[in-house]
PDB file of N, CA and C in Angstrom:
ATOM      1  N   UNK A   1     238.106-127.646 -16.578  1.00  0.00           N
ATOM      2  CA  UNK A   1     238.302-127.588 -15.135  1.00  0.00           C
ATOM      3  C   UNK A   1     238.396-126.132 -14.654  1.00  0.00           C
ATOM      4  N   UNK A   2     238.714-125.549 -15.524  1.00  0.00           N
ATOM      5  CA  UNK A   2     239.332-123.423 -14.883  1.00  0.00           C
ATOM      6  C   UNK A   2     237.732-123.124 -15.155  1.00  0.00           C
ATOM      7  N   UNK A   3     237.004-122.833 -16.328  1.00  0.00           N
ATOM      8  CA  UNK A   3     235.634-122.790 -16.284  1.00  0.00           C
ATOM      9  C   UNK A   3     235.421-122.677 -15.066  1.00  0.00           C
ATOM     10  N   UNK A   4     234.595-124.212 -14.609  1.00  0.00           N
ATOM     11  CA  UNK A   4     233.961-124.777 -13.534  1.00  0.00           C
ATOM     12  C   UNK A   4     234.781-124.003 -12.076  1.00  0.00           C
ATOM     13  N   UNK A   5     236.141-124.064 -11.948  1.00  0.00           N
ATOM     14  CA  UNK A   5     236.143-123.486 -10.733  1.00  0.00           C
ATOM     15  C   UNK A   5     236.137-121.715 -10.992  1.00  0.00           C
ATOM     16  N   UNK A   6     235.733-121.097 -12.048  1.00  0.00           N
ATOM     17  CA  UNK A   6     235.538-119.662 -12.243  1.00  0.00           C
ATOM     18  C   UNK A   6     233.813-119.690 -12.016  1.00  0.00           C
ATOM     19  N   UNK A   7     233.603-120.671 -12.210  1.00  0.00           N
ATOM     20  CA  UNK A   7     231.768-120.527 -12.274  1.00  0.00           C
ATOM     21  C   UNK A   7     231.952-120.598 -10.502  1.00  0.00           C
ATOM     22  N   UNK A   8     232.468-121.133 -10.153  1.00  0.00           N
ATOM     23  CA  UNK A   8     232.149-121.531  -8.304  1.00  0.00           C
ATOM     24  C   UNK A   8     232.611-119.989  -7.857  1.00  0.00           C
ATOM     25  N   UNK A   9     233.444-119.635  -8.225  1.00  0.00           N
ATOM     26  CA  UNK A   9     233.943-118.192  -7.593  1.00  0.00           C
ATOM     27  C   UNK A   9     233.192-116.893  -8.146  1.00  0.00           C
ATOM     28  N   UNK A  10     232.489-116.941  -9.120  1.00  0.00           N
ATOM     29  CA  UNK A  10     231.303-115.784  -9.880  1.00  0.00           C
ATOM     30  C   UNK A  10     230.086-115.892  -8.719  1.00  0.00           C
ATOM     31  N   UNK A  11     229.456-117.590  -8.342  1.00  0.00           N
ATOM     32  CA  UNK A  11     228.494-117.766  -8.117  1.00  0.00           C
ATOM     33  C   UNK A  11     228.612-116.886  -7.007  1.00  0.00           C
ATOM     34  N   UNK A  12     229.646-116.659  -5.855  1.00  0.00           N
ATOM     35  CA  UNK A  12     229.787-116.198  -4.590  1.00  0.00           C
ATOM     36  C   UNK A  12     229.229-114.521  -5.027  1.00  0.00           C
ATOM     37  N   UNK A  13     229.254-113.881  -6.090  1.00  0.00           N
ATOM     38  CA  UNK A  13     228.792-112.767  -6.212  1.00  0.00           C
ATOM     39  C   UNK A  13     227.037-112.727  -5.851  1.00  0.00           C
ATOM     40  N   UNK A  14     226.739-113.521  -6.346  1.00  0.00           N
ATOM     41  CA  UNK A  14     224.872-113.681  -6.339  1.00  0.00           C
ATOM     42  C   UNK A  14     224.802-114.221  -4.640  1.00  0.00           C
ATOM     43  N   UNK A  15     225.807-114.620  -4.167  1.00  0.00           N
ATOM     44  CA  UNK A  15     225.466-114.870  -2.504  1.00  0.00           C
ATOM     45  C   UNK A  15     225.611-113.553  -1.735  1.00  0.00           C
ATOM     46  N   UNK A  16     226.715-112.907  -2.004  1.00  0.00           N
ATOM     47  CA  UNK A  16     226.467-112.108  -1.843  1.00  0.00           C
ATOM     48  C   UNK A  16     225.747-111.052  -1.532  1.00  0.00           C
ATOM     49  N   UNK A  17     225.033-110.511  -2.582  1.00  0.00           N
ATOM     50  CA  UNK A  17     223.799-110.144  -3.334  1.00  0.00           C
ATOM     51  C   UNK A  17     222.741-110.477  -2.625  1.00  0.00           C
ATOM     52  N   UNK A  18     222.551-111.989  -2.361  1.00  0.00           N
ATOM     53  CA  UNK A  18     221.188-112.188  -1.681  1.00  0.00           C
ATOM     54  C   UNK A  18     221.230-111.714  -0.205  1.00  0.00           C
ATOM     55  N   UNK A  19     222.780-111.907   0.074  1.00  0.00           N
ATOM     56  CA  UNK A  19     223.240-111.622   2.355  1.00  0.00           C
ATOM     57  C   UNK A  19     222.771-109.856   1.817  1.00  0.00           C
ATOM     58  N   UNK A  20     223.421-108.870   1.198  1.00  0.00           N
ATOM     59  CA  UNK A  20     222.619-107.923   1.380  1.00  0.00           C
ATOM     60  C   UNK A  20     221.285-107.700   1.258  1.00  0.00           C
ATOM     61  N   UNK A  21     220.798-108.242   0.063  1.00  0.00           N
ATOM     62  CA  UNK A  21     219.310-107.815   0.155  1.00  0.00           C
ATOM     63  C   UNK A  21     218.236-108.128   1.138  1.00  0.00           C
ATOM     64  N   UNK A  22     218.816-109.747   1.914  1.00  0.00           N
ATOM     65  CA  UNK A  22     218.542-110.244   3.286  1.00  0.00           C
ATOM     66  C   UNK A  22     218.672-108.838   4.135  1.00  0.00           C
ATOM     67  N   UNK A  23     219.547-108.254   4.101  1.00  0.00           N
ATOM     68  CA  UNK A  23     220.145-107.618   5.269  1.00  0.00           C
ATOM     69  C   UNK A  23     219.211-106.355   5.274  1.00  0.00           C
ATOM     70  N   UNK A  24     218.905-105.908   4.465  1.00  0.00           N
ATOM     71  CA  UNK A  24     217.827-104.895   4.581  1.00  0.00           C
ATOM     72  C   UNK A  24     216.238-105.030   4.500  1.00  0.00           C
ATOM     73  N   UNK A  25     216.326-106.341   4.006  1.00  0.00           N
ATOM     74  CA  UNK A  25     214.903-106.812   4.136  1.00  0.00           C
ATOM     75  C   UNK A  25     214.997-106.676   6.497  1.00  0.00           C
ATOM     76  N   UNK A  26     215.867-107.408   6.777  1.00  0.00           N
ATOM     77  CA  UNK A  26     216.015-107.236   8.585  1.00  0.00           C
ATOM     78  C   UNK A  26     215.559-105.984   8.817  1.00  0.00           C
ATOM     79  N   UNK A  27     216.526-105.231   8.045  1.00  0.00           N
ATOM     80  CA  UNK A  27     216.424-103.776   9.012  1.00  0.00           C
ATOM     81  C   UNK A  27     215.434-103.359   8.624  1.00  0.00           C
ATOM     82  N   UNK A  28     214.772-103.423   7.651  1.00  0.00           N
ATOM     83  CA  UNK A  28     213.362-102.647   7.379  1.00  0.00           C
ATOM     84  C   UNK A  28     211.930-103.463   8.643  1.00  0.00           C
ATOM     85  N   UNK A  29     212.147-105.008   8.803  1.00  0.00           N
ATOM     86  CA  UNK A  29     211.921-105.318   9.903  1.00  0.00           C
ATOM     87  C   UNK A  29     212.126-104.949  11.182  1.00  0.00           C
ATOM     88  N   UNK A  30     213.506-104.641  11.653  1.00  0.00           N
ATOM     89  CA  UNK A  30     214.117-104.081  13.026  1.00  0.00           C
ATOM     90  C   UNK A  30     213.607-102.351  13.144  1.00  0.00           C
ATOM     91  N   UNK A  31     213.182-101.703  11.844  1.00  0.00           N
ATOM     92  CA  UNK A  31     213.213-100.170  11.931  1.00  0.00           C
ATOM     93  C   UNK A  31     211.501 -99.956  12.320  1.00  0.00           C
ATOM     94  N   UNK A  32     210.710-101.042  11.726  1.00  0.00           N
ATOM     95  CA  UNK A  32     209.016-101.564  11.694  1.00  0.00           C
ATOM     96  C   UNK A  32     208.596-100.464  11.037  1.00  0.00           C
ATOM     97  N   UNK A  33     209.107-100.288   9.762  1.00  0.00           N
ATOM     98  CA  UNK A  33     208.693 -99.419   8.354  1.00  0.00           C
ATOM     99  C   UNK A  33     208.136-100.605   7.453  1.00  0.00           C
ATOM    100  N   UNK A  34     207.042 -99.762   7.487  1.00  0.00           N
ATOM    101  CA  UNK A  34     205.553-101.235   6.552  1.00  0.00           C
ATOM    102  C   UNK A  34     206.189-100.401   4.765  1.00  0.00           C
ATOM    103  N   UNK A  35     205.313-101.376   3.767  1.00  0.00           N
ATOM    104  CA  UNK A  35     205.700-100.843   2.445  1.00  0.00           C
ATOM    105  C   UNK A  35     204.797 -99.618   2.537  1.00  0.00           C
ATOM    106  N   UNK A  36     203.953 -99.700   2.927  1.00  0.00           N
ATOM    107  CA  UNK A  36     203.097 -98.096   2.430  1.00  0.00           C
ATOM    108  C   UNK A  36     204.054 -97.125   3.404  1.00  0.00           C
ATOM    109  N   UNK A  37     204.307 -96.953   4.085  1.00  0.00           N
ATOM    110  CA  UNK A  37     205.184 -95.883   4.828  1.00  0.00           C
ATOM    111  C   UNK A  37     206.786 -95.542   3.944  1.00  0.00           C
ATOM    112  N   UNK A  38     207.477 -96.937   3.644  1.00  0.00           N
ATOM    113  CA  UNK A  38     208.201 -96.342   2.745  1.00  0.00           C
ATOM    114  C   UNK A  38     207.846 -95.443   1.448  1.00  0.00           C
ATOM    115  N   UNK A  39     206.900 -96.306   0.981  1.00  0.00           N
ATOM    116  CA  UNK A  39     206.266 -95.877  -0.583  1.00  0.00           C
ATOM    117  C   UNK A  39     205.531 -94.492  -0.467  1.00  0.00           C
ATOM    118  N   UNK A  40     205.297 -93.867   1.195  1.00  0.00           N
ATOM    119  CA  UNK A  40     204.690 -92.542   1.356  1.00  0.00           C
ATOM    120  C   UNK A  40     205.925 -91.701   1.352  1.00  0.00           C
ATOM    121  N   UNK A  41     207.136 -92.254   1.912  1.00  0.00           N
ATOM    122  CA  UNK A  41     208.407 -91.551   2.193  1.00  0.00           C
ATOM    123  C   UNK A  41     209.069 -91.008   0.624  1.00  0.00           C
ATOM    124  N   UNK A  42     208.929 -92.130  -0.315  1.00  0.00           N
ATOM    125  CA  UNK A  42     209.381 -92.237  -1.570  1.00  0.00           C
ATOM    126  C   UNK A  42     208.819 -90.752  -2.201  1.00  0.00           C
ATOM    127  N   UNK A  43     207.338 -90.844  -1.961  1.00  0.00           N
ATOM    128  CA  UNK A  43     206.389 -90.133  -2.308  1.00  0.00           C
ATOM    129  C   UNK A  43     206.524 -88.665  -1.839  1.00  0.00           C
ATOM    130  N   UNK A  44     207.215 -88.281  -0.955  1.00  0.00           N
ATOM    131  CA  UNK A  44     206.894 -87.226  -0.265  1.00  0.00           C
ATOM    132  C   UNK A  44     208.730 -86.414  -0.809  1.00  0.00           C
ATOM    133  N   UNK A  45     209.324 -87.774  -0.822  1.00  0.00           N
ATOM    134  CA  UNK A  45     210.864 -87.059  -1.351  1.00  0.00           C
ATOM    135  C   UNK A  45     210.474 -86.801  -2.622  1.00  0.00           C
ATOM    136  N   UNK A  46     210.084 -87.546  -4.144  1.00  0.00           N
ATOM    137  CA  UNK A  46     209.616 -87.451  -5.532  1.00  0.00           C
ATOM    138  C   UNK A  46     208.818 -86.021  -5.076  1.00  0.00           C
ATOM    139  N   UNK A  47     207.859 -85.163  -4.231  1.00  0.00           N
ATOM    140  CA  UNK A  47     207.162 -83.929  -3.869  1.00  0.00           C
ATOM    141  C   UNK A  47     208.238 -82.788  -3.915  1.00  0.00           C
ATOM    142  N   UNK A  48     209.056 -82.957  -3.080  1.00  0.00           N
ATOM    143  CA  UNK A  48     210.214 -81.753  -2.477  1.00  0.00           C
ATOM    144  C   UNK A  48     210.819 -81.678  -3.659  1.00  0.00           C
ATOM    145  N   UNK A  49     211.686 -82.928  -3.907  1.00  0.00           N
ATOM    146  CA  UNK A  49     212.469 -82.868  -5.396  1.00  0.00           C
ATOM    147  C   UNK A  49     211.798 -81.899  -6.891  1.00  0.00           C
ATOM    148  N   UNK A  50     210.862 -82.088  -6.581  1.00  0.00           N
ATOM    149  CA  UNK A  50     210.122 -81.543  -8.096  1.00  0.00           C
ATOM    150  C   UNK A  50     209.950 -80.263  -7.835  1.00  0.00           C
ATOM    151  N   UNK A  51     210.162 -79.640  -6.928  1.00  0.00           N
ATOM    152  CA  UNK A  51     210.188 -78.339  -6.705  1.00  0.00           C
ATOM    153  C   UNK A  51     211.252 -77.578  -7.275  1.00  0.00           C
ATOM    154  N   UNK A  52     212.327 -78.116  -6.767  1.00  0.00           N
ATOM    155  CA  UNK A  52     213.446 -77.626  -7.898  1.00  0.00           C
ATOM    156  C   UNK A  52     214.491 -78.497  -8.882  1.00  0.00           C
ATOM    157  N   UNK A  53     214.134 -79.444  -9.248  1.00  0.00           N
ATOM    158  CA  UNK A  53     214.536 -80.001 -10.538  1.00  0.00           C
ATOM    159  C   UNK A  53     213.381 -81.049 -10.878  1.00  0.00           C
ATOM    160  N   UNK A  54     213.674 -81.141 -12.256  1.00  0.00           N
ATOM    161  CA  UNK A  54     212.708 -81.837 -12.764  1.00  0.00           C
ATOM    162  C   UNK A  54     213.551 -83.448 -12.577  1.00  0.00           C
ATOM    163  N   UNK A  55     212.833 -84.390 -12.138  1.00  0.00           N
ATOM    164  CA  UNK A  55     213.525 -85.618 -12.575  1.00  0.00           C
ATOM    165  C   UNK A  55     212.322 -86.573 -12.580  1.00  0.00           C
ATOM    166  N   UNK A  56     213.580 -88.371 -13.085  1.00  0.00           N
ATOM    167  CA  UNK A  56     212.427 -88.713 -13.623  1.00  0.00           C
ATOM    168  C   UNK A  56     211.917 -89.731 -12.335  1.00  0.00           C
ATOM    169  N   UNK A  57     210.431 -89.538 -12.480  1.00  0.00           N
ATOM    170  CA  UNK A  57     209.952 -90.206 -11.177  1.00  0.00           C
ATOM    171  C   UNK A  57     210.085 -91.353 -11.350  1.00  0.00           C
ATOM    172  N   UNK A  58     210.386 -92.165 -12.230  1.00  0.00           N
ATOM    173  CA  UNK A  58     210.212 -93.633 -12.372  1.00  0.00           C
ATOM    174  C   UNK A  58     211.321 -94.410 -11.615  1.00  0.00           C
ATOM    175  N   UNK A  59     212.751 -93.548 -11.985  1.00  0.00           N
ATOM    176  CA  UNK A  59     213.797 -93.922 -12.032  1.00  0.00           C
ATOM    177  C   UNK A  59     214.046 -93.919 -10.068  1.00  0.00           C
ATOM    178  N   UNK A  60     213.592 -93.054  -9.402  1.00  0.00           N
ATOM    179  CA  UNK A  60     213.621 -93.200  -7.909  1.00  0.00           C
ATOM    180  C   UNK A  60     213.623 -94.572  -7.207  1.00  0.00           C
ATOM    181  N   UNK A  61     214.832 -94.623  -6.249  1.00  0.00           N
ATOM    182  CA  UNK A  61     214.754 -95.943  -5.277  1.00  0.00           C
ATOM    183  C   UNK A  61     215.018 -95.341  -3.902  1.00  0.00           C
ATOM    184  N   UNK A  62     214.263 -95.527  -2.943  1.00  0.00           N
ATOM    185  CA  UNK A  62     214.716 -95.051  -1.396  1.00  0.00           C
ATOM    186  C   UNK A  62     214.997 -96.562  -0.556  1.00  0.00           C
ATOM    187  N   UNK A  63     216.003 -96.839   0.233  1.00  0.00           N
ATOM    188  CA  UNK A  63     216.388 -97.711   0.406  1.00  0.00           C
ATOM    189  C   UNK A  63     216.949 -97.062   1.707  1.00  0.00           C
ATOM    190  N   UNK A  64     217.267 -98.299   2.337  1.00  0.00           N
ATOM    191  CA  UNK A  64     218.006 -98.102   3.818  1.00  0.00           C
ATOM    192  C   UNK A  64     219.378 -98.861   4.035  1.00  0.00           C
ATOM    193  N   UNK A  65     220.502 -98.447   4.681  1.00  0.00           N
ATOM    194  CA  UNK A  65     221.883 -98.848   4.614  1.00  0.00           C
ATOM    195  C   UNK A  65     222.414 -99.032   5.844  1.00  0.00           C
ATOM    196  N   UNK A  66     223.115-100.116   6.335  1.00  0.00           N
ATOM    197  CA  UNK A  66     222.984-100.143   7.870  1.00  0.00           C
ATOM    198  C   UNK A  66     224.848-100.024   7.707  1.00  0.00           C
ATOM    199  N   UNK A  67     225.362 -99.316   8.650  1.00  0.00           N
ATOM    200  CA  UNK A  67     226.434 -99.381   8.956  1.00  0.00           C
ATOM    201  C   UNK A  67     226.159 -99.721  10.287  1.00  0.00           C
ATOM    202  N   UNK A  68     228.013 -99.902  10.458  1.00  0.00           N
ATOM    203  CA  UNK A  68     228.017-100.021  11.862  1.00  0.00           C
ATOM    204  C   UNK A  68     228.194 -99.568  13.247  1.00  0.00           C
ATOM    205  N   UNK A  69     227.675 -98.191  12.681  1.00  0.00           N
ATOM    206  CA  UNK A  69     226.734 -97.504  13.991  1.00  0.00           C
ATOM    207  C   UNK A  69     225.691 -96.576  13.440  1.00  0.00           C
ATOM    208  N   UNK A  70     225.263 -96.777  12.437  1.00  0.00           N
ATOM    209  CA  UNK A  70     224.161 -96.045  11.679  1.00  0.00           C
ATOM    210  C   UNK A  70     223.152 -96.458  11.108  1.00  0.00           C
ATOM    211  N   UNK A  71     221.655 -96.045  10.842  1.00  0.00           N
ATOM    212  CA  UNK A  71     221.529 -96.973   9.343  1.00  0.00           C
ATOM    213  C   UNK A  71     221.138 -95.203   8.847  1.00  0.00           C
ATOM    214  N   UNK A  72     220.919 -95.782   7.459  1.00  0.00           N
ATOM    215  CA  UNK A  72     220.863 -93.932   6.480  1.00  0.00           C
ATOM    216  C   UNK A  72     219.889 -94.204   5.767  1.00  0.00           C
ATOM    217  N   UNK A  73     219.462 -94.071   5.786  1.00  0.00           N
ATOM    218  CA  UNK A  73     218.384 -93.294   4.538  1.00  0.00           C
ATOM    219  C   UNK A  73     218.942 -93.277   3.336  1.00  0.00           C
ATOM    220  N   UNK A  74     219.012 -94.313   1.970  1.00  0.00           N
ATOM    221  CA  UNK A  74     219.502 -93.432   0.987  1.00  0.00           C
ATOM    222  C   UNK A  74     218.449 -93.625  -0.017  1.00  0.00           C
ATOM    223  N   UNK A  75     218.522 -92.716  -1.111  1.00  0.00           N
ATOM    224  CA  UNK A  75     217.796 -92.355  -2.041  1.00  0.00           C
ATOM    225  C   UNK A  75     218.386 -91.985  -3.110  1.00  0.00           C
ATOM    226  N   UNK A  76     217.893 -92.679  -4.846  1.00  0.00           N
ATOM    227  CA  UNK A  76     218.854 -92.339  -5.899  1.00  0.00           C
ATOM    228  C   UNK A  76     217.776 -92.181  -6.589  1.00  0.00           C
ATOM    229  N   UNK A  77     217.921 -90.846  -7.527  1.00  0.00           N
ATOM    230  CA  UNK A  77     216.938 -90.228  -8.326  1.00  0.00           C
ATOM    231  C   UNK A  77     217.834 -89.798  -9.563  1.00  0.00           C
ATOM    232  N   UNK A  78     217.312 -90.026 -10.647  1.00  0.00           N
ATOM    233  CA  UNK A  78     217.568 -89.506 -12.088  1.00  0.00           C
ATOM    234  C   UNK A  78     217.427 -88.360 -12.188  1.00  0.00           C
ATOM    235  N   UNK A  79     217.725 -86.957 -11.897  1.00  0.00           N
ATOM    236  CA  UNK A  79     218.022 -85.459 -12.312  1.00  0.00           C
ATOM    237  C   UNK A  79     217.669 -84.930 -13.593  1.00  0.00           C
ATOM    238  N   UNK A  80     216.508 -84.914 -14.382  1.00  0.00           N
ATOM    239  CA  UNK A  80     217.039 -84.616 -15.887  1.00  0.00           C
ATOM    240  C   UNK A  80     217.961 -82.763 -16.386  1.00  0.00           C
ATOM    241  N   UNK A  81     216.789 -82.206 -15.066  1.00  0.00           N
ATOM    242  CA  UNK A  81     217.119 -80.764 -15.135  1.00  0.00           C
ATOM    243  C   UNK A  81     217.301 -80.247 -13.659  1.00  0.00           C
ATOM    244  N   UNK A  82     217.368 -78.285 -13.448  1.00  0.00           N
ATOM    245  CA  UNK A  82     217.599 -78.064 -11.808  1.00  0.00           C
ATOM    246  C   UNK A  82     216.737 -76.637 -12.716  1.00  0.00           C
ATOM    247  N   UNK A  83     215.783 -76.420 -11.797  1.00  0.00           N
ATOM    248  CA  UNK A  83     215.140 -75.546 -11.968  1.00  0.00           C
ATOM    249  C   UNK A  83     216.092 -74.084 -11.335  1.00  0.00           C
ATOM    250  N   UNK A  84     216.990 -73.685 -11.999  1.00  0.00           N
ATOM    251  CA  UNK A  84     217.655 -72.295 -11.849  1.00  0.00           C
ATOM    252  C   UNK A  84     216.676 -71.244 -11.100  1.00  0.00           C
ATOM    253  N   UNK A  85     215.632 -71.110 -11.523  1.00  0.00           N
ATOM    254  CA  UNK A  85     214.534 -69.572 -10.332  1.00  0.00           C
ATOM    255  C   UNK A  85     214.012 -70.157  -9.768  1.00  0.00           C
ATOM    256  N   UNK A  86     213.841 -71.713  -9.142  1.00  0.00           N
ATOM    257  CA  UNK A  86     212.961 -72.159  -8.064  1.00  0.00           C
ATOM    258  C   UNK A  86     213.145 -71.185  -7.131  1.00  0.00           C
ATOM    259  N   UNK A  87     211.624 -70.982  -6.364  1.00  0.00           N
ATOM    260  CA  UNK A  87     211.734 -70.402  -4.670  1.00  0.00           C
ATOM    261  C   UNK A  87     212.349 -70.898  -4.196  1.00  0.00           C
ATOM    262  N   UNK A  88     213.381 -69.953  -3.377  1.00  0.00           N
ATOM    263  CA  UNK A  88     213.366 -70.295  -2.028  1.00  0.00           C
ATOM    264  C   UNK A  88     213.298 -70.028  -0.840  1.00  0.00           C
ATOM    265  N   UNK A  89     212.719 -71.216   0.100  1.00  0.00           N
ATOM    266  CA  UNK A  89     211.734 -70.358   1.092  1.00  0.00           C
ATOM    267  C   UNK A  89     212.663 -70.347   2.616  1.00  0.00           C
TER     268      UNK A  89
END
């Protein structure tokens, strides 16, 4: 019986889970950012970044975060190195 009502209270994590990923699937609707415009945005941050650190391109996610009076821009990239003499302009 403890099981079963621990499985009912875990499951609420994966609901969770889906109300956010819902929730930005909206705002990427409400903002009218198509996938190639993100995937150019992705593209253009993975550009700047490599200028002065090396990281790994695979590992990049750009994503959008809505507060409640904002939404942000965020972006998480793997760092391997920081290029110490990069230009700067």
């Amino acid at each position: 019986m403890l099981k079963a009502i621990q499985k009912f209270f875990r499951d609420r994590g994966s609901a969770d889970t889906a109300k956010k990923r819902l929730g930005v699937v909206l705002m990427h609707d409400r903002l009218d950012i198509s996938p190639q415009l993100l995937e150019a945005l992705k593209n253009d941050i993975i550009d700047v970044l490599s200028r002065y650190m090396e990281i790994d391109r695979g590992s990049i996610k750009v994503d959008f975060e809505k507060g409640k009076d904002y939404t942000a821009l965020v972006s998480n990239v793997h760092v391997k190195r920081v290029y110490r003499n990069a230009a700067v302009t």
